[in-house]
C-alpha atoms as a PDB file:
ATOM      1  CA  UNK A   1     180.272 154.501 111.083  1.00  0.00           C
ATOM      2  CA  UNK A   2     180.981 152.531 108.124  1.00  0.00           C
ATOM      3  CA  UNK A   3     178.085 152.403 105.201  1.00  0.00           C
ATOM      4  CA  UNK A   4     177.609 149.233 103.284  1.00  0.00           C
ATOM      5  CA  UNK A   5     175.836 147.939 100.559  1.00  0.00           C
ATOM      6  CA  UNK A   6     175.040 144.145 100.450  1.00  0.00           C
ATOM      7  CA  UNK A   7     173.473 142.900  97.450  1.00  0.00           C
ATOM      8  CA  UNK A   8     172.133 139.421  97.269  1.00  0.00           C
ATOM      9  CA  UNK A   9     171.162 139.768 101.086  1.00  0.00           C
ATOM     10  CA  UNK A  10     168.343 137.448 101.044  1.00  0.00           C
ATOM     11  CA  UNK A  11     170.033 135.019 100.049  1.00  0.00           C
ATOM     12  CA  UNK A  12     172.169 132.039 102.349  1.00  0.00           C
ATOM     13  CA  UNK A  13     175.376 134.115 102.901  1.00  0.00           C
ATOM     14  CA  UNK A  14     173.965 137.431 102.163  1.00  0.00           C
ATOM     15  CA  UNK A  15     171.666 138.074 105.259  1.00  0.00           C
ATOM     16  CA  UNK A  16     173.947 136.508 107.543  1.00  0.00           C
ATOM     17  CA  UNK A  17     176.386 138.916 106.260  1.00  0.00           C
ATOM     18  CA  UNK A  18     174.026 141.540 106.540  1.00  0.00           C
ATOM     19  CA  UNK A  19     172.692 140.435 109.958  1.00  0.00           C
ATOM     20  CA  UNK A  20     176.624 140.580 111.378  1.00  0.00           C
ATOM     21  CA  UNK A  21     176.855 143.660 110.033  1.00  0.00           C
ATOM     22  CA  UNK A  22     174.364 145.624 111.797  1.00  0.00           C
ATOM     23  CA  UNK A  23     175.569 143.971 114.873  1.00  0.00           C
ATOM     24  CA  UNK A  24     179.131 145.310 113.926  1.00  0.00           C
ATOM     25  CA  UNK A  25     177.820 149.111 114.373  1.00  0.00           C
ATOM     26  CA  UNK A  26     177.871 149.376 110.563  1.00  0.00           C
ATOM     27  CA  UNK A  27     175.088 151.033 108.421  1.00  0.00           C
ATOM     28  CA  UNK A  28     173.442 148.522 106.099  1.00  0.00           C
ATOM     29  CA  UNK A  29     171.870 149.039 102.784  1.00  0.00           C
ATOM     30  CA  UNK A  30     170.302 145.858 101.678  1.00  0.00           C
ATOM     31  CA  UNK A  31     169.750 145.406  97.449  1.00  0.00           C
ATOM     32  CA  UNK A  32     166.560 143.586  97.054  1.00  0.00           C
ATOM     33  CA  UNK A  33     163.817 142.719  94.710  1.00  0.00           C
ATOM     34  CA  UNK A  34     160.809 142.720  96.115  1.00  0.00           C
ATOM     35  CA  UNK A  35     160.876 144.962  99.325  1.00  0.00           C
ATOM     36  CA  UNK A  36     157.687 143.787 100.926  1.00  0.00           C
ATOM     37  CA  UNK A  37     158.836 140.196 100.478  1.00  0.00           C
ATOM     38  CA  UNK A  38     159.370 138.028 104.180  1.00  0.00           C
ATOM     39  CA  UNK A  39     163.184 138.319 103.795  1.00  0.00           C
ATOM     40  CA  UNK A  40     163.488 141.861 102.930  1.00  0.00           C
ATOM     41  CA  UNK A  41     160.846 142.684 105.443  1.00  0.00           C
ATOM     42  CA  UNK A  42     163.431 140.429 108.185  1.00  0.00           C
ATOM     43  CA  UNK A  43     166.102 142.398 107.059  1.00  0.00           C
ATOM     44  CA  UNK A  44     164.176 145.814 107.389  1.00  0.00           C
ATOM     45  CA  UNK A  45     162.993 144.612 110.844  1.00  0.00           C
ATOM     46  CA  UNK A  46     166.992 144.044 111.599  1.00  0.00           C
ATOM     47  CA  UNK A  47     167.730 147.836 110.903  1.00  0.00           C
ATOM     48  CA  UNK A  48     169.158 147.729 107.296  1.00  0.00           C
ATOM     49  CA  UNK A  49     168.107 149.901 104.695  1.00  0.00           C
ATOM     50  CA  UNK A  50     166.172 148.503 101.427  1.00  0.00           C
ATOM     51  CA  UNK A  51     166.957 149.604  98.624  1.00  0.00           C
ATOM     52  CA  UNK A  52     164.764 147.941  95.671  1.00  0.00           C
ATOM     53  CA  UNK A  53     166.572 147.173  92.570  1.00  0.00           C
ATOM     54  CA  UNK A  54     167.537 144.214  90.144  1.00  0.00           C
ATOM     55  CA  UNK A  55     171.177 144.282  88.413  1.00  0.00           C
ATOM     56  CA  UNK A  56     169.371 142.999  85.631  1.00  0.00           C
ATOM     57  CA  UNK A  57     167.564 146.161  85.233  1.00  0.00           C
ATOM     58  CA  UNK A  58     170.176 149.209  85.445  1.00  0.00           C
ATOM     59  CA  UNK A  59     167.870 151.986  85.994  1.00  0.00           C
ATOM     60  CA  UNK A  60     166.340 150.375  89.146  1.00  0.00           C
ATOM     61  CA  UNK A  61     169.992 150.791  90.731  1.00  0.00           C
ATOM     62  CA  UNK A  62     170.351 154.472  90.803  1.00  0.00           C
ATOM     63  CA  UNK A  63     170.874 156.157  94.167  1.00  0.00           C
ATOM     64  CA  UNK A  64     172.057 152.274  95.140  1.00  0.00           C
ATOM     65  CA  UNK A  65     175.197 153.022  95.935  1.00  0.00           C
ATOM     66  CA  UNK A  66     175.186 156.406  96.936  1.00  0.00           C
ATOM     67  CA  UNK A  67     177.394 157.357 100.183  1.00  0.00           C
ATOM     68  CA  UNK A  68     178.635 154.008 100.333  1.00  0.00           C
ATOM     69  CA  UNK A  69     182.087 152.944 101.592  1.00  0.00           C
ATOM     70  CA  UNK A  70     181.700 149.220 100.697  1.00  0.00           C
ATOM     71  CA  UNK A  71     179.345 147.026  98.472  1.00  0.00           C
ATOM     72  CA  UNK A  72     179.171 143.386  98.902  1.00  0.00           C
ATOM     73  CA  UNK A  73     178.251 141.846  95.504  1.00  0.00           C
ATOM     74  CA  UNK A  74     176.879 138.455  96.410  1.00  0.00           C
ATOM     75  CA  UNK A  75     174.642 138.148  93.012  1.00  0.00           C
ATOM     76  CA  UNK A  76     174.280 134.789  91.004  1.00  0.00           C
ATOM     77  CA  UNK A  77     171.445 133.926  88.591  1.00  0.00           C
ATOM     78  CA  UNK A  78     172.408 130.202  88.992  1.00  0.00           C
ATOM     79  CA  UNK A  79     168.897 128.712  91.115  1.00  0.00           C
ATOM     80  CA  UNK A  80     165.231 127.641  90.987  1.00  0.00           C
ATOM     81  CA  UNK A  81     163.507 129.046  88.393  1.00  0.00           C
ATOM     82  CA  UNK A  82     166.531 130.785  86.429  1.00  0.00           C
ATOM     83  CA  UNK A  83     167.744 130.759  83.332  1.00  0.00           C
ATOM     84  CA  UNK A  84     169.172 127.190  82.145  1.00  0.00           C
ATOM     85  CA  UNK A  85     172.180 129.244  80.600  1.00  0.00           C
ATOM     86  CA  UNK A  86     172.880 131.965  83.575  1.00  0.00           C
ATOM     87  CA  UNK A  87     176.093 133.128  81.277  1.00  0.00           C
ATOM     88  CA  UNK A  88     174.547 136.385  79.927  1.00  0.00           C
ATOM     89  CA  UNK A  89     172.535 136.874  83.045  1.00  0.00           C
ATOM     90  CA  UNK A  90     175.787 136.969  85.349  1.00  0.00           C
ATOM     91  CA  UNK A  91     177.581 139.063  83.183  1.00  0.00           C
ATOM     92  CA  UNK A  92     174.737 142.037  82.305  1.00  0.00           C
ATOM     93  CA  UNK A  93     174.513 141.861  86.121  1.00  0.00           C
ATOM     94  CA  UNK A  94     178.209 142.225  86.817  1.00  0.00           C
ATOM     95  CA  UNK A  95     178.425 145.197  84.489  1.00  0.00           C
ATOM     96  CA  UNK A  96     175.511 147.283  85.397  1.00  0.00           C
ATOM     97  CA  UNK A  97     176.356 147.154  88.782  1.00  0.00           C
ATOM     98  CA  UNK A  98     180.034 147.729  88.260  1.00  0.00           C
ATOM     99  CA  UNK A  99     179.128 150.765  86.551  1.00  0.00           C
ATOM    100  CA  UNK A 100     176.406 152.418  88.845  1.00  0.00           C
ATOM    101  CA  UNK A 101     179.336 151.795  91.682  1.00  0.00           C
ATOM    102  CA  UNK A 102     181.557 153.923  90.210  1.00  0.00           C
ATOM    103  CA  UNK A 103     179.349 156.072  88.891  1.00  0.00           C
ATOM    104  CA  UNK A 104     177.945 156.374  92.290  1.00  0.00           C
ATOM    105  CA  UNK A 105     181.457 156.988  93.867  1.00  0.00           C
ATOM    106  CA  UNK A 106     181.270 153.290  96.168  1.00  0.00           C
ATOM    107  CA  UNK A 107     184.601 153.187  97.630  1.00  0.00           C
ATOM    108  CA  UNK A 108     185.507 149.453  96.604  1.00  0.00           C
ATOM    109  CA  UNK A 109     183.614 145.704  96.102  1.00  0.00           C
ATOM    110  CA  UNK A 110     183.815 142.880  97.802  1.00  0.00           C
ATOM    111  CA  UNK A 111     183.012 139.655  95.818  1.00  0.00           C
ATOM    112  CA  UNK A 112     182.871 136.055  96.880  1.00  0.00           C
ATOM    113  CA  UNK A 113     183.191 133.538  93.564  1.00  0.00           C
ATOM    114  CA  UNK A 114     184.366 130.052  93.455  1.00  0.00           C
ATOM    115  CA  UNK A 115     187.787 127.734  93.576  1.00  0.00           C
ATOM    116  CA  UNK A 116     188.724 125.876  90.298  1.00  0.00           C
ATOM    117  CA  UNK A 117     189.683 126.372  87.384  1.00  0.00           C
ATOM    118  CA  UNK A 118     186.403 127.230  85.118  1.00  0.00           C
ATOM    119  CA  UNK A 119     186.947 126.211  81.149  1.00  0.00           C
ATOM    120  CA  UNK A 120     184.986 123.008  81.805  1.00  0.00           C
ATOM    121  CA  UNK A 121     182.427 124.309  84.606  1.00  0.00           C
ATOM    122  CA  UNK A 122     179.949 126.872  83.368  1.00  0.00           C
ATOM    123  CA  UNK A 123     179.304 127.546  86.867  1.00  0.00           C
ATOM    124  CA  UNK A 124     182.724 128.550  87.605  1.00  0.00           C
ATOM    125  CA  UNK A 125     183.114 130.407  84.062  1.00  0.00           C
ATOM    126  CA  UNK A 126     180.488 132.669  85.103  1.00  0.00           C
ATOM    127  CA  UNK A 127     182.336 133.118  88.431  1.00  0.00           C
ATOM    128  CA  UNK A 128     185.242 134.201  87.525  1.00  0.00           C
ATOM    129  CA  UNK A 129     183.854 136.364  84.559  1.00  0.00           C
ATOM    130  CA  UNK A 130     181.851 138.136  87.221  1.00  0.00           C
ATOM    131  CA  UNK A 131     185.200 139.601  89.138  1.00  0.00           C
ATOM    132  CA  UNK A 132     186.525 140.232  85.372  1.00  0.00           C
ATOM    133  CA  UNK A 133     184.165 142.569  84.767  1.00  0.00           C
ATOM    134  CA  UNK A 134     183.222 143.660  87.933  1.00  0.00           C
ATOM    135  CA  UNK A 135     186.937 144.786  88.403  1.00  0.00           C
ATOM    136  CA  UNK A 136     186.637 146.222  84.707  1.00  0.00           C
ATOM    137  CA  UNK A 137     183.609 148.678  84.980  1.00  0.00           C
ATOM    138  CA  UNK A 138     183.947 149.446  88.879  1.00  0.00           C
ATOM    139  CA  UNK A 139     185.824 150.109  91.987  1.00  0.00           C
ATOM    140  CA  UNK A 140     188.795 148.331  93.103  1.00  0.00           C
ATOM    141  CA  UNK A 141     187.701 145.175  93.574  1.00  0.00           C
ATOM    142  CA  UNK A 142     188.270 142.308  96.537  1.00  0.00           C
ATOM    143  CA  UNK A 143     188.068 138.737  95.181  1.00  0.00           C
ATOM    144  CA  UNK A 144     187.292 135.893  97.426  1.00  0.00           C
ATOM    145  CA  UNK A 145     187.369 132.591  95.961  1.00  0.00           C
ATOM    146  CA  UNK A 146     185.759 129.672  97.972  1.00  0.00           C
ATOM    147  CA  UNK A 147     184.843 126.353  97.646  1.00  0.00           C
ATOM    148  CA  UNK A 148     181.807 124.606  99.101  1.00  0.00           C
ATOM    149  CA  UNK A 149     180.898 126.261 101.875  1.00  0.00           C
ATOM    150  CA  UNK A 150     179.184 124.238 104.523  1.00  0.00           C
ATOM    151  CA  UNK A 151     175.820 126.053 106.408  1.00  0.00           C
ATOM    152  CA  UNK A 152     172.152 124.550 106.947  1.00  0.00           C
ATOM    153  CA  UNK A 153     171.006 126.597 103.994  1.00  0.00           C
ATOM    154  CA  UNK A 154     173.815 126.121 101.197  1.00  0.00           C
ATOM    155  CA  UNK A 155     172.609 123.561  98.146  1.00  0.00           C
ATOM    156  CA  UNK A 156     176.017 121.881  98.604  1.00  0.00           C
ATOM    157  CA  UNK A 157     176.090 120.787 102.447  1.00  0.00           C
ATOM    158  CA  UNK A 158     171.810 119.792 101.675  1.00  0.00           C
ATOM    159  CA  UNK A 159     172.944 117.716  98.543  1.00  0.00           C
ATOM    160  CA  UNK A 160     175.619 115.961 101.149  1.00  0.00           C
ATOM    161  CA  UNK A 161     172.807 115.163 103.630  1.00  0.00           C
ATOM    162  CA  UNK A 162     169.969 114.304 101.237  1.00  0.00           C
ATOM    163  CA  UNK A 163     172.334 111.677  99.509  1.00  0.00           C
ATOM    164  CA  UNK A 164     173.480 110.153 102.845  1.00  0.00           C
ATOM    165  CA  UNK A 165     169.891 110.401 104.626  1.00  0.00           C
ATOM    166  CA  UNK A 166     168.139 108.897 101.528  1.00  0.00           C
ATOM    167  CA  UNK A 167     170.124 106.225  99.849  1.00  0.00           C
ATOM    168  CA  UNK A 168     171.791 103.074 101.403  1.00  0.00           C
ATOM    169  CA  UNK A 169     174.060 102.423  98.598  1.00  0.00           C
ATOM    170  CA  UNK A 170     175.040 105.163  95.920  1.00  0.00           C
ATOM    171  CA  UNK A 171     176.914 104.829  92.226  1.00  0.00           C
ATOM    172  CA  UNK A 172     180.877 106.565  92.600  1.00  0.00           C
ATOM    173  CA  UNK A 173     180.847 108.580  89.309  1.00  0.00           C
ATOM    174  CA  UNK A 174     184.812 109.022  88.640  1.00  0.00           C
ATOM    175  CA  UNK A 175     184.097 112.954  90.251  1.00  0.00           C
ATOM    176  CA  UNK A 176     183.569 111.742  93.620  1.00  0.00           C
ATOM    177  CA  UNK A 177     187.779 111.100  94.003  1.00  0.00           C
ATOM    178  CA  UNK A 178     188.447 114.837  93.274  1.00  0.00           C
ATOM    179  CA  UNK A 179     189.431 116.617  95.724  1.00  0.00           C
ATOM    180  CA  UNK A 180     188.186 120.169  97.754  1.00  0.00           C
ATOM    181  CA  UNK A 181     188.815 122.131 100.221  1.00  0.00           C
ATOM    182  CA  UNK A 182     185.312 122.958 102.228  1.00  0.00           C
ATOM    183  CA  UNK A 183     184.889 126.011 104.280  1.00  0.00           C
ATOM    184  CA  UNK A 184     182.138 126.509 107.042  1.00  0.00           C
ATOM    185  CA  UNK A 185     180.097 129.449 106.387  1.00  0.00           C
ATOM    186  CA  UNK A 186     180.789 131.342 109.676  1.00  0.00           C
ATOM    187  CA  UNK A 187     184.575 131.500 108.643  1.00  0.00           C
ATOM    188  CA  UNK A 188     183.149 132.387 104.912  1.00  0.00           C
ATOM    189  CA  UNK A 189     181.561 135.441 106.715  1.00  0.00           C
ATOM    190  CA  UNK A 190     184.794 136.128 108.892  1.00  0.00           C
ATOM    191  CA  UNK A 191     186.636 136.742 105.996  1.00  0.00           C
ATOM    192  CA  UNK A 192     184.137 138.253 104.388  1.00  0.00           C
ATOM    193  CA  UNK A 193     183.291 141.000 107.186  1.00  0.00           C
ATOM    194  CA  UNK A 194     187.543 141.203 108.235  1.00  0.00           C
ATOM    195  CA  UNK A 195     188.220 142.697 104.348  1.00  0.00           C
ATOM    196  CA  UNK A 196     186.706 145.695 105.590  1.00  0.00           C
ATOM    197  CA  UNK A 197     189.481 146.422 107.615  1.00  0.00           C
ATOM    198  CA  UNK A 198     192.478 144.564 105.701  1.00  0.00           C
ATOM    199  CA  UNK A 199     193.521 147.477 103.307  1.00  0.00           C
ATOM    200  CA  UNK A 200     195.778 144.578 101.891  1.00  0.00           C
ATOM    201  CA  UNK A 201     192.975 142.658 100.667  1.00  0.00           C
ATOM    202  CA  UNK A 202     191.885 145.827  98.217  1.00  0.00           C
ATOM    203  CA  UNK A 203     192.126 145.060  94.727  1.00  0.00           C
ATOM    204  CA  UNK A 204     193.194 141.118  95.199  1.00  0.00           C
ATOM    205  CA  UNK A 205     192.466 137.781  94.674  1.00  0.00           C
ATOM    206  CA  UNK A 206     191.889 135.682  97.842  1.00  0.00           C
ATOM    207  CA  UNK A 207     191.540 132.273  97.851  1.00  0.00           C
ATOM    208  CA  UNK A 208     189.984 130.497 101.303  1.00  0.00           C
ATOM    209  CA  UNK A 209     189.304 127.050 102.716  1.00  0.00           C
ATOM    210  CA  UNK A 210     189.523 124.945 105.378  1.00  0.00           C
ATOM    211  CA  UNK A 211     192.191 123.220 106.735  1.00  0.00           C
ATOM    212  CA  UNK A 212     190.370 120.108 105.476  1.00  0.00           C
ATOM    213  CA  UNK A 213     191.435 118.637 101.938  1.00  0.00           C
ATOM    214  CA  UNK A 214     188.733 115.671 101.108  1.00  0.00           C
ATOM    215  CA  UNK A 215     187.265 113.743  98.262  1.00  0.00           C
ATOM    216  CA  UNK A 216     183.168 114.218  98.077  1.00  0.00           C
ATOM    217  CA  UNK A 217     183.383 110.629  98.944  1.00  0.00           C
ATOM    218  CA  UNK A 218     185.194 111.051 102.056  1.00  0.00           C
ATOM    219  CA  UNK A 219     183.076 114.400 102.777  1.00  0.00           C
ATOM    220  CA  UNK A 220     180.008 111.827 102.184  1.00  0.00           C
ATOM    221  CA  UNK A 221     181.264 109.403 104.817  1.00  0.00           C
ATOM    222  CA  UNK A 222     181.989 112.296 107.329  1.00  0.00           C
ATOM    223  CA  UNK A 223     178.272 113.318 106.597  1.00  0.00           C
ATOM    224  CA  UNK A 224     177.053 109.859 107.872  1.00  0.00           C
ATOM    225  CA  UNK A 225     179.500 110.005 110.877  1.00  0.00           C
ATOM    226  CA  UNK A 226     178.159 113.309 112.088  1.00  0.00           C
ATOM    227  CA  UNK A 227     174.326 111.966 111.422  1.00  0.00           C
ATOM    228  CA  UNK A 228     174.711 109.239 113.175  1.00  0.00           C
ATOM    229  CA  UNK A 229     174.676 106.706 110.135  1.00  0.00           C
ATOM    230  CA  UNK A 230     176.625 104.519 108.621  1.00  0.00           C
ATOM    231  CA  UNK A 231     178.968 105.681 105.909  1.00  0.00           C
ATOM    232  CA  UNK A 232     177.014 104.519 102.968  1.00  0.00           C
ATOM    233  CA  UNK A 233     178.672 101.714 100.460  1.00  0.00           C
ATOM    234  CA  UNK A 234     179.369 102.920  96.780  1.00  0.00           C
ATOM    235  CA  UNK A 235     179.454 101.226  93.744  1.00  0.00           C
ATOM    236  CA  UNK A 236     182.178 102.693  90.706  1.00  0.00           C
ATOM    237  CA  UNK A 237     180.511 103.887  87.673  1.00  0.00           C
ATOM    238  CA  UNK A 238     183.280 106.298  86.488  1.00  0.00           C
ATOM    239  CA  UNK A 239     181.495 106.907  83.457  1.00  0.00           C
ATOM    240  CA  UNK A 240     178.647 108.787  84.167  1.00  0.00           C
ATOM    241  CA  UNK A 241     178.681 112.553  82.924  1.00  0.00           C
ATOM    242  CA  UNK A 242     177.972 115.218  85.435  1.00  0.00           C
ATOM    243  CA  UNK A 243     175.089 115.907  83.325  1.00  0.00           C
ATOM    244  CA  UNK A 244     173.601 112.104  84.186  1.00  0.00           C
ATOM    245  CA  UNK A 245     175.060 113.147  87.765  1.00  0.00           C
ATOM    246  CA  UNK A 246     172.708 116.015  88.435  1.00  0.00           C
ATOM    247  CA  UNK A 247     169.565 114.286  86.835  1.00  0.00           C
ATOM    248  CA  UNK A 248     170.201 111.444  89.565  1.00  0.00           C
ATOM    249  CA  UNK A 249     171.143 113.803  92.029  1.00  0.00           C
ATOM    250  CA  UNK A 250     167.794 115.599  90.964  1.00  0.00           C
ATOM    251  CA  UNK A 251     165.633 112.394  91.143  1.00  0.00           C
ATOM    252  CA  UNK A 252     166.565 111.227  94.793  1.00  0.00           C
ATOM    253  CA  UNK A 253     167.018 114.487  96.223  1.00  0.00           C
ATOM    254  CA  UNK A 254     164.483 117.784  96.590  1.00  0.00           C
ATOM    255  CA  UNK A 255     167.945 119.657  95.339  1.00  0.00           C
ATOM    256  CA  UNK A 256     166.997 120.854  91.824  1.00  0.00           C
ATOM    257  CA  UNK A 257     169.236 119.227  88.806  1.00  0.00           C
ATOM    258  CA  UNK A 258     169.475 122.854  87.386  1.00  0.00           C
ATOM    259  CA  UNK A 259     171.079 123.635  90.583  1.00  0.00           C
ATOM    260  CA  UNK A 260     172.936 120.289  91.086  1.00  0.00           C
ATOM    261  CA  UNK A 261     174.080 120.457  87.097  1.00  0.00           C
ATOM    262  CA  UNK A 262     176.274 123.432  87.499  1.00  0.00           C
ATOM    263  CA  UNK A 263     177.646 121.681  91.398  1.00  0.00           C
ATOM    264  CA  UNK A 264     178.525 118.727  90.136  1.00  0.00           C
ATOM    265  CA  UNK A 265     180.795 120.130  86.851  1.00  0.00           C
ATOM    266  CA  UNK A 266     182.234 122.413  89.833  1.00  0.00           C
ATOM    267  CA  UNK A 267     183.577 119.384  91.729  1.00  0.00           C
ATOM    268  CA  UNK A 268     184.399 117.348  87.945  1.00  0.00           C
ATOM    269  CA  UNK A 269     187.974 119.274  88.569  1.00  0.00           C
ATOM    270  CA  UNK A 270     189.796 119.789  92.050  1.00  0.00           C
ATOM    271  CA  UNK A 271     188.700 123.308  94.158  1.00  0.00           C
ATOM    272  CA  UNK A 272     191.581 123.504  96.263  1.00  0.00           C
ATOM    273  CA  UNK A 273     193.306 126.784  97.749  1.00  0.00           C
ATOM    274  CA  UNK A 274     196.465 126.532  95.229  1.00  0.00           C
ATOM    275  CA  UNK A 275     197.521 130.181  96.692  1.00  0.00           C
ATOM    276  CA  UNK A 276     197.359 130.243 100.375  1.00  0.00           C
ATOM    277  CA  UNK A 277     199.233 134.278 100.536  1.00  0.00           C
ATOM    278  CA  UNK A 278     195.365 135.973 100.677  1.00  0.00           C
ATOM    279  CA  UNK A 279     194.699 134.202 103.688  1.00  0.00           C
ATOM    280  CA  UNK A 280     197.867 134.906 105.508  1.00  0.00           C
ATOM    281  CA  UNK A 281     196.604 138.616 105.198  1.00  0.00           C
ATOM    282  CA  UNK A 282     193.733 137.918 107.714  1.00  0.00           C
ATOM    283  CA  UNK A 283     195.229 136.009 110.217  1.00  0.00           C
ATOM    284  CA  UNK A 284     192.113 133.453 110.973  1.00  0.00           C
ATOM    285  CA  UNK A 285     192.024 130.039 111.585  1.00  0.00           C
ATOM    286  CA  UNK A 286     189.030 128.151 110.040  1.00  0.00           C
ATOM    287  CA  UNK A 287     187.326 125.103 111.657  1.00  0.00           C
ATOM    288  CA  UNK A 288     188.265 121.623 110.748  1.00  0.00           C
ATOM    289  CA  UNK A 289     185.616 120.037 108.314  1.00  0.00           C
ATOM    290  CA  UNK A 290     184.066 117.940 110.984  1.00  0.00           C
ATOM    291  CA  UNK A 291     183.124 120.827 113.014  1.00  0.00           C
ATOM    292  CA  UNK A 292     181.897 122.655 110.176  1.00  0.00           C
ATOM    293  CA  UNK A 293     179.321 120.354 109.321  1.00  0.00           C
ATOM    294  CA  UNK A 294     178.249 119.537 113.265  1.00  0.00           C
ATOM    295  CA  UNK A 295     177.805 123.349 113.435  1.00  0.00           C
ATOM    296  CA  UNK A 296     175.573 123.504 110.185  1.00  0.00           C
ATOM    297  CA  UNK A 297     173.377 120.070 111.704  1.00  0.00           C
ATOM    298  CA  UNK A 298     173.363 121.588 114.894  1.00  0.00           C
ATOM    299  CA  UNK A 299     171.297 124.986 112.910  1.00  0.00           C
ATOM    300  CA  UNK A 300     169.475 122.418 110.478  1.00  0.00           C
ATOM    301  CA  UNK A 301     165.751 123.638 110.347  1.00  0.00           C
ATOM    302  CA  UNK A 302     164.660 120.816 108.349  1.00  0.00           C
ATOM    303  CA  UNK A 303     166.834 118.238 110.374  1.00  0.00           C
ATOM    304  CA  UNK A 304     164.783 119.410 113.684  1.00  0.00           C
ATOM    305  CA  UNK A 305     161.857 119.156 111.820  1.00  0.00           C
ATOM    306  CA  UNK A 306     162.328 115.804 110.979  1.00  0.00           C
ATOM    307  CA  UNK A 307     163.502 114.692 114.388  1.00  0.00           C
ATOM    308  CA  UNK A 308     160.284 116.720 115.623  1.00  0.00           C
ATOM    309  CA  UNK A 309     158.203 113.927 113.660  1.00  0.00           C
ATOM    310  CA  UNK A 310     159.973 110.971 114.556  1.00  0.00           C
ATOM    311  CA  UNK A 311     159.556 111.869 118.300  1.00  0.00           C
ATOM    312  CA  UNK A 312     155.804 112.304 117.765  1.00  0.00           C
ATOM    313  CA  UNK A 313     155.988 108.999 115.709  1.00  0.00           C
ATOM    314  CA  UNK A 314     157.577 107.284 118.648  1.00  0.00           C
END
């Protein structure tokens, strides 16, 4: 039996990597905050272990990593209610819990980050200085790099509906026409979980997507498609900043434009796999884009909410 350590497990990929985990026969240690919060408590109630800790606070990690085999690091400090430059934050995190894995004798990490190059996206930056330095203070490290990945719960696939569900026209900033390579969440996890047992995937960088290369504008269209809408008409205003982006994005959507701010400079460049050899390790076959997205509907809390009302209504 395999012990692992998933930090960031109450978050959107992290307790659904968790969750598949304990179903997997493995032993789970869960990092978390507040222990007697609901999500820590649905973990507990799942069989993992709960460990209470905060990277940002290196004492609280102690005995964290103890007779663990793998660590999932799955810890960002971009969100509601962080700080509105996560830079430091990422980094302090990356190296305290770097060190207390080695320290701690974890046998190797496992790190998702993003696709794209990162000089002119602070959210990517603080990606890709998180495997720097997690690879620099602790165990060999595993690098996934991914680009939106598509799931009920993910900010990007919510910004996608919100736009499409709430506006019958949108402006085309010039950023719409670059292009990505989407990934559904329950191939994000395949890979994710299938590193365990690909010794080739210790100590590289592995870049994943779907099969799917689109423009957000096409991946906007394909959102209307699979909601039964129209594909909503655009109107070019290539000028507008990412910053101007997120406000808008902020104003007509509950998506918050300190979330949507770092998103949208993400997609101002293309996040495309540009090395395709770390997948060809694994051997899997993501879903097509389409699919991904009926999948992530098909799960949609909110979206059966909604429908729950308008049957009422009717």
């Amino acid at each position: 039996m395999r012990r692992v350590l998933v930090t960031g497990a109450t978050g959107f990929i992290g307790s659904r990597l968790a969750a598949a985990l304990v179903r997997s026969g493995d032993e789970v240690r869960c990092l978390v905050r507040d222990r007697d919060g609901q999500r820590a408590l649905e973990l507990e109630r799942l069989g993992c272990e709960l460990h209470e800790g905060d990277a940002l606070r290196p004492e609280t990690l102690r005995g964290a990593g103890r007779g663990i085999d793998a660590a999932y690091y799955l810890i960002h400090s971009m969100g509601r209610g962080g700080p509105s430059d996560f830079l430091p934050s990422e980094r302090a995190a990356a190296v305290s819990f770097g060190r207390m894995a080695s320290e701690e004798g974890v046998g190797r990490v496992i790190y998702l980050g993003g696709l794209g190059d990162e000089p002119h996206s602070r959210h990517l930056r603080a990606r890709h200085q998180t495997a720097v330095l997690l690879r620099r203070n602790g165990p060999p490290l595993t690098y996934f790099r991914a680009g939106m990945v598509v799931g009920p719960q993910s900010e990007s696939y919510r910004t996608l509906r919100y736009l499409v569900q709430r506006l019958p026209a949108m402006i085309a900033p010039s950023w719409l026409a670059n292009p990505t390579q989407p990934i559904g969440v329950e191939d994000t996890l395949s890979y994710l979980l299938a590193a365990l047992d690909v010794e080739g995937s210790i100590g590289r960088e592995i870049q994943i997507g779907g099969p799917d290369v689109l423009t957000y504008g096409e991946m906007l269209d394909r959102m209307a498609i699979v909601l039964g809408m129209r594909p909503r008409p655009r109107v070019p205003v290539p000028l507008i900043t990412p910053r101007l982006s997120s406000l808008w994005i902020g104003l007509v959507t509950p998506v918050d434009a300190g979330v949507a701010r770092p998103l949208v400079e993400g997609l101002s460049m293309p996040t495309i796999v540009t090395d395709p050899s770390g997948m060809e390790l694994f051997g899997l076959e993501p879903a097509g884009f389409d699919e991904a997205l009926r999948r992530a509907v098909a799960e949609d809390v909110e979206l059966r909410a909604q429908g729950l009302r308008l049957a009422a209504a009717v």
